[in-house]
PDB file of N, CA and C in Angstrom:
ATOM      1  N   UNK A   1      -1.324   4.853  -5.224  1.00  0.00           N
ATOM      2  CA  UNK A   1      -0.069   4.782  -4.535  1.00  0.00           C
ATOM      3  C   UNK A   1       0.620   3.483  -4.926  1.00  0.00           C
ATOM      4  N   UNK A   2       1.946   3.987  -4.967  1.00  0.00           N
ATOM      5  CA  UNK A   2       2.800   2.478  -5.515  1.00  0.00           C
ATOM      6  C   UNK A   2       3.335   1.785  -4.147  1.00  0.00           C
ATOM      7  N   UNK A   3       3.199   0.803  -3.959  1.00  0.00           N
ATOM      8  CA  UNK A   3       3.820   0.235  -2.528  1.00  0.00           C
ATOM      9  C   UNK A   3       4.829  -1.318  -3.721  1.00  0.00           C
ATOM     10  N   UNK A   4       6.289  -0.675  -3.027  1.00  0.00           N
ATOM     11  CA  UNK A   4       6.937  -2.000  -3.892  1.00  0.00           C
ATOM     12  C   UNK A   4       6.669  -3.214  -3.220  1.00  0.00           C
ATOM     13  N   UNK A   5       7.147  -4.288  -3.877  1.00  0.00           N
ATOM     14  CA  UNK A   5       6.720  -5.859  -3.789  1.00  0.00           C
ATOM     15  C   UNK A   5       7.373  -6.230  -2.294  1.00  0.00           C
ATOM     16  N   UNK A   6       7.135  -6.711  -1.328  1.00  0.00           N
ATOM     17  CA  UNK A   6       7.491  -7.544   0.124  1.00  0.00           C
ATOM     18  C   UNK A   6       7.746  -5.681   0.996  1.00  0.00           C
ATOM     19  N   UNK A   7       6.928  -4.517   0.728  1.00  0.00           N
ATOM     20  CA  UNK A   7       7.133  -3.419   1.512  1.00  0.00           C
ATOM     21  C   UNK A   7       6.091  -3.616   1.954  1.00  0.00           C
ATOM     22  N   UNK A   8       5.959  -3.533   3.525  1.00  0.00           N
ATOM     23  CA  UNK A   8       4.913  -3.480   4.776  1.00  0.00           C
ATOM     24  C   UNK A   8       4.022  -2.146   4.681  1.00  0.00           C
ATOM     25  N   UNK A   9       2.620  -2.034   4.008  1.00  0.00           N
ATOM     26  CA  UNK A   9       1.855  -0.946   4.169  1.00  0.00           C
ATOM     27  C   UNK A   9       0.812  -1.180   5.226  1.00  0.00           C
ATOM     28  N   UNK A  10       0.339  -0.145   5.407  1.00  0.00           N
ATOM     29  CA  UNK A  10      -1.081  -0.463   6.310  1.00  0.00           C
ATOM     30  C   UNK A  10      -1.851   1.383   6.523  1.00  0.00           C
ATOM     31  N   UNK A  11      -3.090   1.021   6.487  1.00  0.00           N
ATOM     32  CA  UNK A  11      -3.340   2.579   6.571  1.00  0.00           C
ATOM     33  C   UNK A  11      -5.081   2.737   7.487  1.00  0.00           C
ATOM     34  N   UNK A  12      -5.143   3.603   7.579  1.00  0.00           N
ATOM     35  CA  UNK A  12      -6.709   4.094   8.073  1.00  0.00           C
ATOM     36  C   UNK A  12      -7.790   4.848   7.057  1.00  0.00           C
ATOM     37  N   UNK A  13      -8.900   4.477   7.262  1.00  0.00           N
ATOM     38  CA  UNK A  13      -9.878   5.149   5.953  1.00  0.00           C
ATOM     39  C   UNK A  13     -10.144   5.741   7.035  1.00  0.00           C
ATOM     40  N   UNK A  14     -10.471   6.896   6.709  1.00  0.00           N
ATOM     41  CA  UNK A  14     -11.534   7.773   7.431  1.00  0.00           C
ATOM     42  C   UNK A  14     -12.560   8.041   6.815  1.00  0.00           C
ATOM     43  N   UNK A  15     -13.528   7.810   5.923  1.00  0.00           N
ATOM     44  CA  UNK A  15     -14.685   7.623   5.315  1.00  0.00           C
ATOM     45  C   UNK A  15     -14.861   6.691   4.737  1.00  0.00           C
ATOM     46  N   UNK A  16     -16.389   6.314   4.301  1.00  0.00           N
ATOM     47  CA  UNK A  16     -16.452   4.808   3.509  1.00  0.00           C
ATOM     48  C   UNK A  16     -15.641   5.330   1.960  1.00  0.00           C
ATOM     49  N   UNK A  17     -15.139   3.976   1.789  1.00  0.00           N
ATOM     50  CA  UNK A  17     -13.994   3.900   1.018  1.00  0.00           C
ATOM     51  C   UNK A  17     -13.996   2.518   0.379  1.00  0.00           C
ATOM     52  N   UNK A  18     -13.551   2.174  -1.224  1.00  0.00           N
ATOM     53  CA  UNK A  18     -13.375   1.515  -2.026  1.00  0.00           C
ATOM     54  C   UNK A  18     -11.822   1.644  -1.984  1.00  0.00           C
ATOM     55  N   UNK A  19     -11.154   0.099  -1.945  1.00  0.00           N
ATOM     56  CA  UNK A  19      -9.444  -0.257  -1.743  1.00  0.00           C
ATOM     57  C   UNK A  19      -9.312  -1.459  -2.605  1.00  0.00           C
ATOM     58  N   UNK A  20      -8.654  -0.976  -3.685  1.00  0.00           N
ATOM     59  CA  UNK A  20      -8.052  -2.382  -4.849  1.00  0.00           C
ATOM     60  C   UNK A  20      -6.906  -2.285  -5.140  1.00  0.00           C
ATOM     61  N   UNK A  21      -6.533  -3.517  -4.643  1.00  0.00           N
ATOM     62  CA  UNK A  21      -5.310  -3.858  -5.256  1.00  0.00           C
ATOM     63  C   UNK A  21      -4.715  -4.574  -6.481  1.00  0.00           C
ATOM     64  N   UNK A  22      -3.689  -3.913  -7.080  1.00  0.00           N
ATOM     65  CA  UNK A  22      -3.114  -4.347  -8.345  1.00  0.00           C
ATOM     66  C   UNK A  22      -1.939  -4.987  -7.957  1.00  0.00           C
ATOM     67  N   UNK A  23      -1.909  -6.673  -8.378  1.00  0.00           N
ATOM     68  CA  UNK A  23      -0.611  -7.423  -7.309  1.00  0.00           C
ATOM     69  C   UNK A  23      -0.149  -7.868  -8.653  1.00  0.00           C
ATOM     70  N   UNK A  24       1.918  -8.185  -8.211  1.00  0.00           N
ATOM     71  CA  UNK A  24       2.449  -8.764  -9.632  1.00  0.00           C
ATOM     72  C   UNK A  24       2.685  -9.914  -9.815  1.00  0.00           C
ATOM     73  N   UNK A  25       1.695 -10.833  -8.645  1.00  0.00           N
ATOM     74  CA  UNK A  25       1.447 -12.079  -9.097  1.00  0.00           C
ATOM     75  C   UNK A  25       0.350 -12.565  -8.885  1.00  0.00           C
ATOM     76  N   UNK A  26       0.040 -13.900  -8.648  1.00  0.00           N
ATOM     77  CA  UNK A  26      -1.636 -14.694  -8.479  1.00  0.00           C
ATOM     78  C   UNK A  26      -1.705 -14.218  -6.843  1.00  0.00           C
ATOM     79  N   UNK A  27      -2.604 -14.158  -6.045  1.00  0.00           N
ATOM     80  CA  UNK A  27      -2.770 -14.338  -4.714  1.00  0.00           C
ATOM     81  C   UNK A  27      -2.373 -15.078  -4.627  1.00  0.00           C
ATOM     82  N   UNK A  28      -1.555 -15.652  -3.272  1.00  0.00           N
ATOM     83  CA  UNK A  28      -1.157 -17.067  -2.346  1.00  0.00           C
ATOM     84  C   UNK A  28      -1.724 -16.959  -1.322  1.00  0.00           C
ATOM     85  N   UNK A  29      -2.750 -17.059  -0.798  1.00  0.00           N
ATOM     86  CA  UNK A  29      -2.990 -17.033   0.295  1.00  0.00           C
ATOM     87  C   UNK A  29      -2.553 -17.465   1.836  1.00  0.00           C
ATOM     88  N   UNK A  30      -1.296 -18.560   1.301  1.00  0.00           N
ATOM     89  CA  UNK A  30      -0.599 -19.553   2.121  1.00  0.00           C
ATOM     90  C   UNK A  30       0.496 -18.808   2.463  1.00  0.00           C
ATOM     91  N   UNK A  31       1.117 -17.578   1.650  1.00  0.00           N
ATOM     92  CA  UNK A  31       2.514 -16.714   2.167  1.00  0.00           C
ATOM     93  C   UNK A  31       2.077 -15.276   2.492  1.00  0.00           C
ATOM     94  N   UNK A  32       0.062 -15.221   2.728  1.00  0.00           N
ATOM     95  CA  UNK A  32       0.124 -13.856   2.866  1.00  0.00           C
ATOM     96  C   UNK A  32       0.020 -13.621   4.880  1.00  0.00           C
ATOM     97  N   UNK A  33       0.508 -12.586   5.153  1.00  0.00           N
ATOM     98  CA  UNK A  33       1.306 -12.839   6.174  1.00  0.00           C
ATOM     99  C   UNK A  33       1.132 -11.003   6.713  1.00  0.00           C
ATOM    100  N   UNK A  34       1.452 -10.724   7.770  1.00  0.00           N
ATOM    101  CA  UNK A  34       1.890  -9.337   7.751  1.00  0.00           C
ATOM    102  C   UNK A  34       2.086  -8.982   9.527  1.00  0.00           C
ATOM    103  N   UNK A  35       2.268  -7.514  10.227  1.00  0.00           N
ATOM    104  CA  UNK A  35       2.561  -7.718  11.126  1.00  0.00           C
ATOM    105  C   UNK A  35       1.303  -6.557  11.918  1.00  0.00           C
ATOM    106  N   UNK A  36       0.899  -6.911  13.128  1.00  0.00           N
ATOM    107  CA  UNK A  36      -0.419  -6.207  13.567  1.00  0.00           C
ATOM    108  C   UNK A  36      -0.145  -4.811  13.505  1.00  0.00           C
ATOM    109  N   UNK A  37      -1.520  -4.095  13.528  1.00  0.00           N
ATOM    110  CA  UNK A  37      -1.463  -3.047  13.180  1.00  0.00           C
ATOM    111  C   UNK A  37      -0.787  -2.177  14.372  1.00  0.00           C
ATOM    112  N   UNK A  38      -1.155  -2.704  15.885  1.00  0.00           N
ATOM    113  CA  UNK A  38      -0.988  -2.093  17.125  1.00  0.00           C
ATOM    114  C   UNK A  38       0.387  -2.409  17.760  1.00  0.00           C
ATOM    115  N   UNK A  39       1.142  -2.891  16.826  1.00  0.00           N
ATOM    116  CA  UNK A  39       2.728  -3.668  17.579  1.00  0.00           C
ATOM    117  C   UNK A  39       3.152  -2.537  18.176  1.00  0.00           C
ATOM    118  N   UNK A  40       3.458  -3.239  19.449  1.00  0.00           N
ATOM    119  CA  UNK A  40       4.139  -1.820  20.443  1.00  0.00           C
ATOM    120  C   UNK A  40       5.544  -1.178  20.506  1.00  0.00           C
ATOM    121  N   UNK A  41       6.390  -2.485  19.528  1.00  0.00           N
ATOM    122  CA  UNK A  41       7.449  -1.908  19.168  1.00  0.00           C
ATOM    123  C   UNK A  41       7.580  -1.087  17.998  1.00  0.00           C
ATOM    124  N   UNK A  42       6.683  -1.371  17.019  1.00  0.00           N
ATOM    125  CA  UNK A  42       6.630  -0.312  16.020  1.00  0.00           C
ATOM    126  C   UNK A  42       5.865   1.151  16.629  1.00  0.00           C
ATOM    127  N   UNK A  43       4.799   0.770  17.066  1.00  0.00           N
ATOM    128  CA  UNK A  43       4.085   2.079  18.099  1.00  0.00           C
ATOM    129  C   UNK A  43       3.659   3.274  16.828  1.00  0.00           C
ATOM    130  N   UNK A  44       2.678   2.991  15.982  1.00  0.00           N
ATOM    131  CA  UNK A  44       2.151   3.538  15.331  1.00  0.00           C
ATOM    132  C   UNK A  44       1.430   4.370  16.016  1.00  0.00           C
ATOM    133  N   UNK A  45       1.584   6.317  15.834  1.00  0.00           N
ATOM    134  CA  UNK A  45       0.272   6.840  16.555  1.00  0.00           C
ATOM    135  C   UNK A  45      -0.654   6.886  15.819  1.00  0.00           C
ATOM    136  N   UNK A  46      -1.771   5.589  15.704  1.00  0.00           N
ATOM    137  CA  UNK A  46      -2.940   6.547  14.616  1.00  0.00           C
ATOM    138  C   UNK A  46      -3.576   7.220  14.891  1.00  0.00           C
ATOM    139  N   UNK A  47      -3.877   7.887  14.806  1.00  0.00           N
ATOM    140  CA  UNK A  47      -5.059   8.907  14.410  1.00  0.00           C
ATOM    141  C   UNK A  47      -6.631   8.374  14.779  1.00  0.00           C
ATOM    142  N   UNK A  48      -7.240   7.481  15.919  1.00  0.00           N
ATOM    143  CA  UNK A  48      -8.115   6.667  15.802  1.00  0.00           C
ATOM    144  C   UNK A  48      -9.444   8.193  15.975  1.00  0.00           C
ATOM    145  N   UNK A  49      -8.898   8.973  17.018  1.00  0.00           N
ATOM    146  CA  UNK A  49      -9.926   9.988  17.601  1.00  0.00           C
ATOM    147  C   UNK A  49     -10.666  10.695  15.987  1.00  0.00           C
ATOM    148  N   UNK A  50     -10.097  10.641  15.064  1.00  0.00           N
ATOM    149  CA  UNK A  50     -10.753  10.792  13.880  1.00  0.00           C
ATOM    150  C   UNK A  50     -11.704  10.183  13.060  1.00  0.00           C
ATOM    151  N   UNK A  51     -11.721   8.918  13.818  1.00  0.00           N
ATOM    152  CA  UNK A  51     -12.774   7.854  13.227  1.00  0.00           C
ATOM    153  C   UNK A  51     -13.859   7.712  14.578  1.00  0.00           C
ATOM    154  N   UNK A  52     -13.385   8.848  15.793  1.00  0.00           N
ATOM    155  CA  UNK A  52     -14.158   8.568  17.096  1.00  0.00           C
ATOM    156  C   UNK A  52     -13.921   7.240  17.921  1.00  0.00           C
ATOM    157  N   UNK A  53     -12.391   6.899  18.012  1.00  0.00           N
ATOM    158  CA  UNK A  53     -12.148   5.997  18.587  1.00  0.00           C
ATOM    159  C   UNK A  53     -11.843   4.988  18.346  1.00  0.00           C
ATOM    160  N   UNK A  54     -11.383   4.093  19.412  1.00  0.00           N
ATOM    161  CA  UNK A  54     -11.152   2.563  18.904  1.00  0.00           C
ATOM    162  C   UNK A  54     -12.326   1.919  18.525  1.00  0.00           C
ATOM    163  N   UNK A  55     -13.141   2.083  18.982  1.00  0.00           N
ATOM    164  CA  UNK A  55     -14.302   1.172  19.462  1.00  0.00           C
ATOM    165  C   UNK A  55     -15.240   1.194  17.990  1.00  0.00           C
ATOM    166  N   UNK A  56     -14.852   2.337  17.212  1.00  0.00           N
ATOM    167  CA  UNK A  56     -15.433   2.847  15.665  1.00  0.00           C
ATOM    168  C   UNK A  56     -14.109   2.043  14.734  1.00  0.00           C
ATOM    169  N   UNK A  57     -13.308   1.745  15.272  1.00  0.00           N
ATOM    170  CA  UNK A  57     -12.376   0.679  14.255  1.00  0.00           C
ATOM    171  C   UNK A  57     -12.959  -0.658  13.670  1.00  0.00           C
ATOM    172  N   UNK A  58     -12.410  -0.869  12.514  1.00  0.00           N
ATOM    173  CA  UNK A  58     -13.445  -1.924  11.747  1.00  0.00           C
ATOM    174  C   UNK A  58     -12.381  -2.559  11.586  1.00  0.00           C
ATOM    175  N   UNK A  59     -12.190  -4.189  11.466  1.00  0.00           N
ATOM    176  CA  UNK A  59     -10.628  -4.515  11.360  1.00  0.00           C
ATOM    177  C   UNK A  59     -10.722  -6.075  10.648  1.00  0.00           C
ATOM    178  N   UNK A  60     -10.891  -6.546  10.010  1.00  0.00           N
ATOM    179  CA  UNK A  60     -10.653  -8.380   9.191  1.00  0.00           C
ATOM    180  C   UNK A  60     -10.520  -8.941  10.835  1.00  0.00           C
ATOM    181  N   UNK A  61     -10.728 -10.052  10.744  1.00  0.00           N
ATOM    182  CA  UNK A  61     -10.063 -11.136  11.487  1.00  0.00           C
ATOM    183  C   UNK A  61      -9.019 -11.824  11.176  1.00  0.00           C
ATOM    184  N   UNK A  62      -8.393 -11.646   9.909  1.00  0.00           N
ATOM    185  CA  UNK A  62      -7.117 -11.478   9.856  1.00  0.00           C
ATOM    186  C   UNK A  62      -6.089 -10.991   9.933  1.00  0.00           C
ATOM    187  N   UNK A  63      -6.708  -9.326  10.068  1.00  0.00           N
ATOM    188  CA  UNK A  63      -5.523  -8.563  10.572  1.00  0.00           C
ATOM    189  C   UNK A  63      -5.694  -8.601  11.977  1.00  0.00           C
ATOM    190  N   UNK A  64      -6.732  -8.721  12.816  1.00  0.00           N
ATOM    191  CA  UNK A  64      -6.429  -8.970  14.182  1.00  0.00           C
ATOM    192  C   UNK A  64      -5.708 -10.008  14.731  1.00  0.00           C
ATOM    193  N   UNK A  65      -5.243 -11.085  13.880  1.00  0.00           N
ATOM    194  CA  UNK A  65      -4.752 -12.391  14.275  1.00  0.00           C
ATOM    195  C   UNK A  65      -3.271 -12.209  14.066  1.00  0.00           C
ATOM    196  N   UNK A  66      -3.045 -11.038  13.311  1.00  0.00           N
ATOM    197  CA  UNK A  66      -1.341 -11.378  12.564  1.00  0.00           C
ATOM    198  C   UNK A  66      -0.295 -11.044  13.864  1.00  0.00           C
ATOM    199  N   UNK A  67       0.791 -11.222  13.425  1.00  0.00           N
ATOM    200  CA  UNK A  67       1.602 -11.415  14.128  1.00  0.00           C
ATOM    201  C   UNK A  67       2.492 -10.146  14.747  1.00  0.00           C
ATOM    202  N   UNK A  68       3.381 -10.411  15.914  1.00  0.00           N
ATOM    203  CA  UNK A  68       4.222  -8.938  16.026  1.00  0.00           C
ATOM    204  C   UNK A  68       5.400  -8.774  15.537  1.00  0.00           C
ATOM    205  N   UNK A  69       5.667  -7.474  15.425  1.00  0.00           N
ATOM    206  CA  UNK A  69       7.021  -7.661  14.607  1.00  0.00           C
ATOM    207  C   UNK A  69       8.586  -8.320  14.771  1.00  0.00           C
ATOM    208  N   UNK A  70       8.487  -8.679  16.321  1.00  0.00           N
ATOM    209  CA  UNK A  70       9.369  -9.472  16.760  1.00  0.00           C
ATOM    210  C   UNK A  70       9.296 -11.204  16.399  1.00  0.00           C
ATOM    211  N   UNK A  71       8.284 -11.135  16.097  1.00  0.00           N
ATOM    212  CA  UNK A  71       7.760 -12.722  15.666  1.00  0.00           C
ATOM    213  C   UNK A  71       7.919 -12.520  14.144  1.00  0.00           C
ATOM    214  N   UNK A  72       7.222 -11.491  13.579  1.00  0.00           N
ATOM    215  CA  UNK A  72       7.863 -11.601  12.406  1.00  0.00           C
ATOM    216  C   UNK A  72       9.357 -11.508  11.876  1.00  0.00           C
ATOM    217  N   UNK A  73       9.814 -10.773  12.507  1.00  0.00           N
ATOM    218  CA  UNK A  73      11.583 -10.748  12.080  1.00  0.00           C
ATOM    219  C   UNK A  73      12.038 -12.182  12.559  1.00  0.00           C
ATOM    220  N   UNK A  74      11.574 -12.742  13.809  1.00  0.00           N
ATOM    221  CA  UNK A  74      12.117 -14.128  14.151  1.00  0.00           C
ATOM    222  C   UNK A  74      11.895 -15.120  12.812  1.00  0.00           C
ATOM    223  N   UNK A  75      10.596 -15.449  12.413  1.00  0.00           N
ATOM    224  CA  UNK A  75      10.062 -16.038  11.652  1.00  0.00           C
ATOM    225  C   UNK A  75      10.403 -16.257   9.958  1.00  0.00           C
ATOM    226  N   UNK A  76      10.957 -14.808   9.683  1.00  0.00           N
ATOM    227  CA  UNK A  76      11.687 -14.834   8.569  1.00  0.00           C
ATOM    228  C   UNK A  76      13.107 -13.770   8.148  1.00  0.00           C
ATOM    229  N   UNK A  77      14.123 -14.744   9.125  1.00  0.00           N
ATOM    230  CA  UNK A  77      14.630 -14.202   9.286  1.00  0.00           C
ATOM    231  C   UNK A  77      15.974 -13.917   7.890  1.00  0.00           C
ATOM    232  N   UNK A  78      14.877 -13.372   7.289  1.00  0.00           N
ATOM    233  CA  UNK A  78      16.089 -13.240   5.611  1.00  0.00           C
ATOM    234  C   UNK A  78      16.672 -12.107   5.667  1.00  0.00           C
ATOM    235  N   UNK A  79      15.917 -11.205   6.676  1.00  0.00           N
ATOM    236  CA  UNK A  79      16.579  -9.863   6.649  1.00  0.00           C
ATOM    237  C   UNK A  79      18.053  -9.248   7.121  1.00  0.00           C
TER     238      UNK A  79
END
């Protein structure tokens, strides 16, 4: 799948799964950034009952830390 450059993806595996990314520059780790998966203004329905729940969710500690999308639009506000 092609996801263009500064477009917001995010997705669910439902089986064990291998995920690589092909980026069109070096990592920065200092501008990587994004907005939580559960923001209530975006209000994603996932699909969790397919993985048997929340509680079967596997998640970085970085994506649990990121931010909401109101903080993100505040934060950079180029848009």
């Amino acid at each position: 799948m092609y996801v263009p450059q500064y477009f917001g993806h995010g997705y669910l595996v439902l089986e064990d799964s291998i995920v690589s990314y092909k980026c069109s520059e070096v990592f920065n780790g200092e501008g990587d950034t994004g907005i939580m998966w559960n923001d209530p203004d975006i209000n994603i329905q996932w699909p969790l009952e397919l993985i048997g729940g929340i509680e079967n969710l596997i998640i970085s500690e970085k994506d649990l830390n990121l931010q909401s999308f109101k903080e993100y639009i505040s934060n950079y506000d180029k848009f």
